[in-house]
Protein backbone atom coordinates (compact mmCIF):
# COMPACT_ATOMS: atom_id res chain seq x y z
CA UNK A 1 9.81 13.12 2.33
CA UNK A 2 10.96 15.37 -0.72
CA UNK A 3 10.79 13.34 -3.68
CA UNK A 4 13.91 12.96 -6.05
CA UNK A 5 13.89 14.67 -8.69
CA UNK A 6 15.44 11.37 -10.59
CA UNK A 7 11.76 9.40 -9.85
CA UNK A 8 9.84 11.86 -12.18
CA UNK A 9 12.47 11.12 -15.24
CA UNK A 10 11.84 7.07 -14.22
CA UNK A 11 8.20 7.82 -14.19
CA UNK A 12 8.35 9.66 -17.38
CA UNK A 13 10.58 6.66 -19.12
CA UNK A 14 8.20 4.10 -18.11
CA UNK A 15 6.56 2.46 -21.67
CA UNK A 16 2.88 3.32 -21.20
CA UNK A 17 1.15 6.23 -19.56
CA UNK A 18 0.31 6.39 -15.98
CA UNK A 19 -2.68 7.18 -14.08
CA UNK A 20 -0.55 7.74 -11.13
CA UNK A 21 2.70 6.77 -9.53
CA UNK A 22 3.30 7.00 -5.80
CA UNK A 23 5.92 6.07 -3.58
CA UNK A 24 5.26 2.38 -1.13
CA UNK A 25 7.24 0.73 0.92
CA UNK A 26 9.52 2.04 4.01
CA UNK A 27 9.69 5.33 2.87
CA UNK A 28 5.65 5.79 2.99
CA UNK A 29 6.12 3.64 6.22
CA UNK A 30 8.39 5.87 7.77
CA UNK A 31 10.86 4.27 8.19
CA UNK A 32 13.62 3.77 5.63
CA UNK A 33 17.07 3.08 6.22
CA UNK A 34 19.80 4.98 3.78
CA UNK A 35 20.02 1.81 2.04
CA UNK A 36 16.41 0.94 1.31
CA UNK A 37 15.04 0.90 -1.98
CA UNK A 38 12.35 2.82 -3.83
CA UNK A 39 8.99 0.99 -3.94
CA UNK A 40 7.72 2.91 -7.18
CA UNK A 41 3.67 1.94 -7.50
CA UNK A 42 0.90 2.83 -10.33
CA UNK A 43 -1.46 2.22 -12.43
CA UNK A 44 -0.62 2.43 -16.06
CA UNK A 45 -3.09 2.92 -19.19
CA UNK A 46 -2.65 0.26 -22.04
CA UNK A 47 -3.82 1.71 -25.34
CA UNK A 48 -7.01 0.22 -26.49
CA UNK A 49 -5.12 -2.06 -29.38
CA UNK A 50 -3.26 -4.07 -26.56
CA UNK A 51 -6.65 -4.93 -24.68
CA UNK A 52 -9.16 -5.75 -27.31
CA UNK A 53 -7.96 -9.57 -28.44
CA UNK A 54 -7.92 -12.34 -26.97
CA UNK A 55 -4.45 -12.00 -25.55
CA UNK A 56 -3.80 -9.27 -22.91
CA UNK A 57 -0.22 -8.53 -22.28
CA UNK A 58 1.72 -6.16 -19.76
CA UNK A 59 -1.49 -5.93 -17.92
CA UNK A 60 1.34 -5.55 -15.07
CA UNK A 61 4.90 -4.00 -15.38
CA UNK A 62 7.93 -5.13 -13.46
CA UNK A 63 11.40 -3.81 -13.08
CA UNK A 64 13.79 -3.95 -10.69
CA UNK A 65 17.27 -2.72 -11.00
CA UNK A 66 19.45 0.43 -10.51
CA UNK A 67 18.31 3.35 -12.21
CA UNK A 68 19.63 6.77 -12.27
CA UNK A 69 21.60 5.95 -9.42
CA UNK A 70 18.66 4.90 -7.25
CA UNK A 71 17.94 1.11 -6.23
CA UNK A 72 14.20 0.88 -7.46
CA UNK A 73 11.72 -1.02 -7.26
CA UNK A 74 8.76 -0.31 -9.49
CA UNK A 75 5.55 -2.30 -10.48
CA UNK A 76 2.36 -1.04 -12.02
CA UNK A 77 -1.08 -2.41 -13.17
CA UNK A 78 -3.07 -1.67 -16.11
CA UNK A 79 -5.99 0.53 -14.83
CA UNK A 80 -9.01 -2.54 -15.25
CA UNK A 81 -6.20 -4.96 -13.37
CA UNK A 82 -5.87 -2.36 -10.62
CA UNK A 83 -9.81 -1.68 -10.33
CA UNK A 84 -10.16 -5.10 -10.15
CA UNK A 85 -7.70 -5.27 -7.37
CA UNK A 86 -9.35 -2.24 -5.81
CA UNK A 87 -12.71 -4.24 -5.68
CA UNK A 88 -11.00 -7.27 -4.07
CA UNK A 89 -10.29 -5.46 -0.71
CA UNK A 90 -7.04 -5.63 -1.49
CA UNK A 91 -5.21 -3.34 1.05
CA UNK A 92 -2.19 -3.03 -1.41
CA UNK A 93 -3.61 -1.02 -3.74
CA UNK A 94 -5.27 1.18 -1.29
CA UNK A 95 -2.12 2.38 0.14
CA UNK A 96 -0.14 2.95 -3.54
CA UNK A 97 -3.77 4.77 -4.19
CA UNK A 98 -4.03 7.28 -0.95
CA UNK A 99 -0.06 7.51 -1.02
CA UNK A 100 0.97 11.31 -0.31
CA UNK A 101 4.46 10.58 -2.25
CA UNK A 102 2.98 11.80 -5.20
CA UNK A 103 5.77 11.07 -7.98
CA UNK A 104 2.60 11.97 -10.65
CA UNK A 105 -0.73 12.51 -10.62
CA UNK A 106 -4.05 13.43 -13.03
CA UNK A 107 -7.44 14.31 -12.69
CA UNK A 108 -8.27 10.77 -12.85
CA UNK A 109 -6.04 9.67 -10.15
CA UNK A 110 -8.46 12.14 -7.84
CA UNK A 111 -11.23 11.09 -8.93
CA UNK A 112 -10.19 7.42 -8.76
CA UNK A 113 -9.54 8.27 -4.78
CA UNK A 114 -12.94 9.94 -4.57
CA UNK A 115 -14.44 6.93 -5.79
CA UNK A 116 -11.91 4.71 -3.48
CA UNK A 117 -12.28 6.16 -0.47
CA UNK A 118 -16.01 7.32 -0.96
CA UNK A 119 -17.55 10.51 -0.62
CA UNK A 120 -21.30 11.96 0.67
CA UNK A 121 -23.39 8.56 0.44
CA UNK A 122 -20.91 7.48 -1.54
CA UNK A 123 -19.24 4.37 0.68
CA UNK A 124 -15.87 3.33 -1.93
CA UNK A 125 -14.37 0.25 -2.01
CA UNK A 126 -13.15 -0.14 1.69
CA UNK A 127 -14.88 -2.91 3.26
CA UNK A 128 -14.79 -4.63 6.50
CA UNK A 129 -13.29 -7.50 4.96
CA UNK A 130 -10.28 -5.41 4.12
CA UNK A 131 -9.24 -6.57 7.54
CA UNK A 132 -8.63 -10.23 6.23
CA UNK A 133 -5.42 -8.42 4.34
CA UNK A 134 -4.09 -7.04 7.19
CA UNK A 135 -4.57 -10.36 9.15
CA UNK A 136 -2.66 -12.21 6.28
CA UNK A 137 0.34 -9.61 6.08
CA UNK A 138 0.98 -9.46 9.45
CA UNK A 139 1.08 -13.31 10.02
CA UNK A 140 3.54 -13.09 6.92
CA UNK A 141 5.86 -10.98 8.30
CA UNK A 142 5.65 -12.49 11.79
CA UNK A 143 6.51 -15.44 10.62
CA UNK A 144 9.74 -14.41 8.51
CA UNK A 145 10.84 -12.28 11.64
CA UNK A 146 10.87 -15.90 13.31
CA UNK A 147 12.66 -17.95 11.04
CA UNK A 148 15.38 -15.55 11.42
CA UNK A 149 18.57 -16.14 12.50
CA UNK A 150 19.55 -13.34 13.67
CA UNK A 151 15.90 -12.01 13.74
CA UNK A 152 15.20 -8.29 11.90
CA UNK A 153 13.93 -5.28 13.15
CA UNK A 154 12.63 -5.09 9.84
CA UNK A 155 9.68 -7.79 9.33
CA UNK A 156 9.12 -6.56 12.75
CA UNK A 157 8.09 -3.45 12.19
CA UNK A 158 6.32 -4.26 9.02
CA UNK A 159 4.16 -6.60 12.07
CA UNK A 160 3.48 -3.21 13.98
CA UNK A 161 2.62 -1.07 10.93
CA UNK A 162 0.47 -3.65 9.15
CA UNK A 163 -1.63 -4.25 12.12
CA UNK A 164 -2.29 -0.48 13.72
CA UNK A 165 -2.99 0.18 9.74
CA UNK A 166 -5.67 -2.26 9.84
CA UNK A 167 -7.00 -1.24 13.33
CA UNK A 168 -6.68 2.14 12.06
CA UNK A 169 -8.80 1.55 8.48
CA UNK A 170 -11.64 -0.55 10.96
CA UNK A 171 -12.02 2.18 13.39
CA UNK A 172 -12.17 5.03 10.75
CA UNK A 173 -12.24 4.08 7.11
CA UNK A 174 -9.53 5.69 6.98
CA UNK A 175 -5.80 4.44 4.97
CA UNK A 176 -2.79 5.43 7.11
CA UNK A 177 0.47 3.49 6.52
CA UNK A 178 2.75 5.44 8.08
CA UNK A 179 4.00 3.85 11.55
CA UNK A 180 5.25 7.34 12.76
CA UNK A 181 1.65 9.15 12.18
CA UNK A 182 -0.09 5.78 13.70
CA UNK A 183 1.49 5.83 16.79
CA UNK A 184 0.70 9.26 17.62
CA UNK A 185 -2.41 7.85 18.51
CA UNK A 186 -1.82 3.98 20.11
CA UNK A 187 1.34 5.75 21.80
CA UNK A 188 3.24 2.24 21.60
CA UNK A 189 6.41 3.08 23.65
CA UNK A 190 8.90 0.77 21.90
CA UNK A 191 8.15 1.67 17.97
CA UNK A 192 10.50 5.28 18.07
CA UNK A 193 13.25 2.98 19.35
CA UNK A 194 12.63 -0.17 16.61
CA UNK A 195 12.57 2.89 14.05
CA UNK A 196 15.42 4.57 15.09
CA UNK A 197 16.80 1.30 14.50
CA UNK A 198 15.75 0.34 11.59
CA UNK A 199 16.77 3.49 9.75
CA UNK A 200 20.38 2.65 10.74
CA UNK A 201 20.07 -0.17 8.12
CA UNK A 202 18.25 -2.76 6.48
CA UNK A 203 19.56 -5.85 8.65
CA UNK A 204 19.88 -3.92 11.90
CA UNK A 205 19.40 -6.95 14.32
CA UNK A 206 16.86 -7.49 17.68
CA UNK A 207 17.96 -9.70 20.28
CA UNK A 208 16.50 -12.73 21.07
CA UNK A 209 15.60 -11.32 24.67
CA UNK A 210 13.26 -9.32 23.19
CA UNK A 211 10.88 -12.63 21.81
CA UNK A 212 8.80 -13.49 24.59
CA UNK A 213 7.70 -9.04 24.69
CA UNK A 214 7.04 -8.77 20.70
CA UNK A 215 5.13 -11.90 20.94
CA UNK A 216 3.04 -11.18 23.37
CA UNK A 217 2.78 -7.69 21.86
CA UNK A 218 1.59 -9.06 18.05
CA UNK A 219 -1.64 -11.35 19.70
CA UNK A 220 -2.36 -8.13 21.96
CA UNK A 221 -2.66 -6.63 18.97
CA UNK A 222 -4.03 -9.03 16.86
CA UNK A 223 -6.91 -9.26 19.31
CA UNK A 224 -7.45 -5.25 18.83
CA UNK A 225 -7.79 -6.03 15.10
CA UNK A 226 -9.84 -8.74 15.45
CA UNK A 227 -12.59 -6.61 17.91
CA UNK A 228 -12.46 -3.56 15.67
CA UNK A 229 -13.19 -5.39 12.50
CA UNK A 230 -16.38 -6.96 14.42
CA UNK A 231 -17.40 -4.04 15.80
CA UNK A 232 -16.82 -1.84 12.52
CA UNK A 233 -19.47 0.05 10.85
CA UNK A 234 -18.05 -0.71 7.64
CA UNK A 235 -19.91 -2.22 5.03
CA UNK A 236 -19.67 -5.65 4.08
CA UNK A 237 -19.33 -5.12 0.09
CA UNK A 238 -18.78 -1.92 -2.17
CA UNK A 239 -21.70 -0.41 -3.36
CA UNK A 240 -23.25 -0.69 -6.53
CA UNK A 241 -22.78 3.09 -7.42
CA UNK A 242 -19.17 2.73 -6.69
CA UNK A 243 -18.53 -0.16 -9.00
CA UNK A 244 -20.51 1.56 -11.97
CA UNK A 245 -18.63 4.63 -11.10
CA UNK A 246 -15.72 2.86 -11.20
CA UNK A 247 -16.84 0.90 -14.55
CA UNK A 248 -17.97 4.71 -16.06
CA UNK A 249 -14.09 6.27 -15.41
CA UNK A 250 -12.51 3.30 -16.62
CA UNK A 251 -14.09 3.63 -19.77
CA UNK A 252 -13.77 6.97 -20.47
CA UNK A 253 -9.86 6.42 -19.48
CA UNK A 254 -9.40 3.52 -21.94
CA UNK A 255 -11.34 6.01 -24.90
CA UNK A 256 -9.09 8.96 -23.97
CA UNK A 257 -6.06 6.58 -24.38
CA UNK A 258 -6.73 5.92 -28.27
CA UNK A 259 -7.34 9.86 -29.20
């Protein structure tokens, strides 16, 4: 994807400084229709004044509207909220984090990934556990693409990607959200043709005919998500280096912010 040249003037409008801003959503999925929004993601930097009293406000940023022309989208975290969230194996974050639709990006943003994704002996944040959120969003969107009437390729799809991510990230360690790149390797024979509908159009619908296959399909692979994150190698918690490395950057981010 070539990014727009209108989401670096929305980045640059936004009301605090970001650590980074990356593209989400179907577009990082691969597999956006012409009429799918922009899911804009960051982490922004409050200045020290706005985080030192008892109050904390704007710790995260919300706007959704037409802008420039382009249907957006766009929330961001203050940078201890999204930590936090990092540290929570929350797998959210971890895919605005590693996106590759890089709207902007600094120095701390790479090291913030270094520390994320760990390095060396360095293990990062990614857990086991981060299976649990793949679990939870795939039951979510399984369950909307049931109540349905007429059912979506959409939530459907979202089923597929969410649980070969989470497969993937046991087996690996590894974030990959895009459903095009995953299925080079499970080689699922019906996702090109969901896609190809899907990019027709949000509300592009599946027949019912097709229940009985998809539903069998999601426990199949429900069950592969549930033997890789037993058999995974890895670790049960972040380690303490990561959290004071993650403690050390936040600080120095929050003292940069009031120079």
């Amino acid at each position: 994807m070539t990014i727009d040249t209108r989401l670096h003037s929305i980045v640059a409008a936004q009301p605090y400084p970001l650590l980074f801003a990356t593209v989400s959503g179907a577009h990082l999925y691969g597999f956006p229709s012409p009429d799918s929004d922009f899911d804009l993601r960051g982490a922004h930097v409050l200045p020290l004044e706005k985080v030192v009293g008892l109050e904390v406000k704007n710790e995260t940023l919300e706007d959704s509207r037409i802008i420039d022309g382009l249907d957006m989208d766009i929330v961001s975290h203050d940078v201890r909220k999204f930590f936090g969230l990092l540290l929570k194996k929350n797998g959210y974050v971890l895919e605005q984090l590693f996106s590759p639709l890089i709207v902007h990006t600094t120095p701390e943003h790479e090291e913030l990934k270094a520390l994320a994704g760990g390095h060396k002996k360095q293990t990062g944040v990614i857990t086991k556990h981060h299976a649990h959120h793949y679990f939870g969003f795939a039951e979510t969107q399984w369950n909307l693409f049931l109540k349905e009437s007429p059912r979506r390729v959409k939530p459907l799809l979202y089923v597929y990607r969410v649980l070969l991510t989470g497969v993937h990230l046991m087996r690996t360690g590894v974030i990959e959200a895009n459903l095009v790149t995953l299925n080079g390797d499970f080689q699922l024979p019906y996702i090109a043709e969901l896609i190809e509908r899907k990019t027709t159009g949000e509300n592009t619908t599946l027949s019912d005919a097709d229940l009985s296959f998809h539903e069998s399909e999601y426990q199949r692979l429900r069950g592969q998500l549930q033997s890789a994150h037993e058999a995974s190698q890895l670790p049960e918690r972040p380690d303490e280096s990561t959290r004071n490395g993650l403690n050390d950057l936040l600080v120095r981010i929050r003292l940069s912010s009031c120079r």
